[in-house]
C-alpha atoms as a PDB file:
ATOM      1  CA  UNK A   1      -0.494  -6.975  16.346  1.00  0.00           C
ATOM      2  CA  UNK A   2       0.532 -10.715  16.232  1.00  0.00           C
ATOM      3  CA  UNK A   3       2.347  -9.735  12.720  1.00  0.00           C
ATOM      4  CA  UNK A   4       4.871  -7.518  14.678  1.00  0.00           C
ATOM      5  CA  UNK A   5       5.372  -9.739  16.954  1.00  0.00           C
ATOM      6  CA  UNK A   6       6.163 -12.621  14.636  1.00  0.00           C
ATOM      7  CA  UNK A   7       8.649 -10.132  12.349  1.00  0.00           C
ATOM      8  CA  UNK A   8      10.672  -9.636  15.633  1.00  0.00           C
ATOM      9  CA  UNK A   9      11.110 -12.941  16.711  1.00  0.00           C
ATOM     10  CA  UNK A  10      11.694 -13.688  12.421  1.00  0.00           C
ATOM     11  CA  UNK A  11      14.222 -10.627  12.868  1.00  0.00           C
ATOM     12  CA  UNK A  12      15.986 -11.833  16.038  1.00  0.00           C
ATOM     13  CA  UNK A  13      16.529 -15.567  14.467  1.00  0.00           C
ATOM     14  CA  UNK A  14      17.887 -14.454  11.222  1.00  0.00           C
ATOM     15  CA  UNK A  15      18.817 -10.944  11.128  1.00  0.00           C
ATOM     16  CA  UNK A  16      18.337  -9.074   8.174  1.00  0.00           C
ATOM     17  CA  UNK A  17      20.133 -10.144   4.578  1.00  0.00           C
ATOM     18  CA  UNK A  18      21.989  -7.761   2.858  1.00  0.00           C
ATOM     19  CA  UNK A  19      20.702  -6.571  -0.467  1.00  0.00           C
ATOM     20  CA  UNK A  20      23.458  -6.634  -3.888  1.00  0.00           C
ATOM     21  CA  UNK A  21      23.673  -3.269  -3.508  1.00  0.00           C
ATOM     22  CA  UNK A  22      24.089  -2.655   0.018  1.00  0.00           C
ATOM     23  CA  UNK A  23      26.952  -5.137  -0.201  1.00  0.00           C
ATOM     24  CA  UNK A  24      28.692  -2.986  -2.741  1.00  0.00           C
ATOM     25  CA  UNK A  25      28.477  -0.183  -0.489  1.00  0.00           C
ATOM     26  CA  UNK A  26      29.613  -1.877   2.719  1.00  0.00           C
ATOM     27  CA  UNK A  27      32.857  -3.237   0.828  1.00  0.00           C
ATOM     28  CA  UNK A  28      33.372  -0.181  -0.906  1.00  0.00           C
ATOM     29  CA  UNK A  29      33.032   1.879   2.759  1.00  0.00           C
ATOM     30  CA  UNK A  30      35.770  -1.008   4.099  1.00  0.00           C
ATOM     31  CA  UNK A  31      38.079  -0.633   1.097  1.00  0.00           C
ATOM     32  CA  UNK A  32      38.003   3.214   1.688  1.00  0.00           C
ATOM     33  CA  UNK A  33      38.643   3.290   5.407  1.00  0.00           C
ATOM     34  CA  UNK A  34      41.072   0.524   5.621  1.00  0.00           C
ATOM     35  CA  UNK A  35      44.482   2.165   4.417  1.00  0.00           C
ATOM     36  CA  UNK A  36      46.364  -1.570   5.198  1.00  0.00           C
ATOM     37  CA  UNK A  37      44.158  -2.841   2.534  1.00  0.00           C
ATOM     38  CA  UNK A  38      44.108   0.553  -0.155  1.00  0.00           C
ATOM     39  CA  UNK A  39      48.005  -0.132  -0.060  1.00  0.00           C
ATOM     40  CA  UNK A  40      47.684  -3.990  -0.561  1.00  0.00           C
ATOM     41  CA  UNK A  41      45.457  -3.395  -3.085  1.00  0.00           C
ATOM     42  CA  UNK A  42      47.582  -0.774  -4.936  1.00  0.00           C
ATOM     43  CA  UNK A  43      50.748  -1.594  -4.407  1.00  0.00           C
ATOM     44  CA  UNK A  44      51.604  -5.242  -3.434  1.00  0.00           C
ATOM     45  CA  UNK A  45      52.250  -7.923  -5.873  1.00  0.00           C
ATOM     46  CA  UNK A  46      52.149 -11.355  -5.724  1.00  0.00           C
ATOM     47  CA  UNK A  47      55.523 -12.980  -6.634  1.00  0.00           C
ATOM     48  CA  UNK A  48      57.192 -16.195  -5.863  1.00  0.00           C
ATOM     49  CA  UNK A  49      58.014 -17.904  -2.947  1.00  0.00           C
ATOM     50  CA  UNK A  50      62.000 -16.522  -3.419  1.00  0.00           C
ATOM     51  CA  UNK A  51      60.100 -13.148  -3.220  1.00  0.00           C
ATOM     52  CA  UNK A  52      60.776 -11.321  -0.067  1.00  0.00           C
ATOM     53  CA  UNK A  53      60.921  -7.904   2.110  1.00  0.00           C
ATOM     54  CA  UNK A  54      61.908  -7.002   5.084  1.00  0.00           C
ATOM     55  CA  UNK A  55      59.154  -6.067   7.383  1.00  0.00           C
ATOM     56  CA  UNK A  56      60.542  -2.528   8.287  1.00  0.00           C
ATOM     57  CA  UNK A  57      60.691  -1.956   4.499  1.00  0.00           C
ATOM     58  CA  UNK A  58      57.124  -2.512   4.298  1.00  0.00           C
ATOM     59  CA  UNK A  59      56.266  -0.471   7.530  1.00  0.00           C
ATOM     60  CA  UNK A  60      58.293   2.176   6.064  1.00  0.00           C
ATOM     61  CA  UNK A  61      55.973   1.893   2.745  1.00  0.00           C
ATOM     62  CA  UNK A  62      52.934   1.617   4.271  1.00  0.00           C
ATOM     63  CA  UNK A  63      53.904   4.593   5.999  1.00  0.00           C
ATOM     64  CA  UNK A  64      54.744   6.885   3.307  1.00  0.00           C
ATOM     65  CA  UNK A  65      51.751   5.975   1.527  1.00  0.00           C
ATOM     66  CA  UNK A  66      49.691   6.949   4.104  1.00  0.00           C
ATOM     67  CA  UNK A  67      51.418  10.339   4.495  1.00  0.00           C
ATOM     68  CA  UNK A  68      50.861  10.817   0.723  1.00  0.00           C
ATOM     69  CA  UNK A  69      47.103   9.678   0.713  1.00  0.00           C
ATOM     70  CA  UNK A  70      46.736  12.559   4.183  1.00  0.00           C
ATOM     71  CA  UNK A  71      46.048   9.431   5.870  1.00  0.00           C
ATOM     72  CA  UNK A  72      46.773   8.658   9.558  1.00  0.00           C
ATOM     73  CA  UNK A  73      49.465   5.595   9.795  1.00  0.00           C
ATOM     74  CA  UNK A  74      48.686   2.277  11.448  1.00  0.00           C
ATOM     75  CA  UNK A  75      51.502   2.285  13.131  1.00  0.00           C
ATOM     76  CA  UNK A  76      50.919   5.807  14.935  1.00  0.00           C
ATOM     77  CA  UNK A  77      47.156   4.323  15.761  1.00  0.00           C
ATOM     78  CA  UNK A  78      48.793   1.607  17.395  1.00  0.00           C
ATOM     79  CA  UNK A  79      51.211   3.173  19.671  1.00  0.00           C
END
């Protein structure tokens, strides 16, 4: 009984540690339900620092790619 005991209080100090594979899973469930970061991923591109867009353009393009991808719009979850 004292081994229980002494796994909970192990537990309660350091939690548990991930395996390699349940870390692929957990980032490939937060790159699926994060459309912000399916569009930055997709579609953004790193350019210069003369490289710029308005910030209603890119609302307007995350938007429309969420509509395309049947996915509900940050900005609609917001309001």
């Amino acid at each position: 009984m004292r081994w229980i005991v002494e796994g909970y209080q192990l537990y309660l100090e350091k939690g548990l540690k991930p395996t390699p594979i349940m870390e692929t899973y957990l980032d490939e469930y937060r790159t699926n339900s994060d459309p912000i970061y399916q569009f930055v991923d997709s579609y953004i591109e790193e350019t210069d620092e003369n490289g710029f867009v308005p910030v209603q353009t890119m609302l307007d393009a995350i938007k429309d790619y969420c509509y395309r991808q049947g996915l509900n719009s940050p900005t609609e979850a917001c309001t």
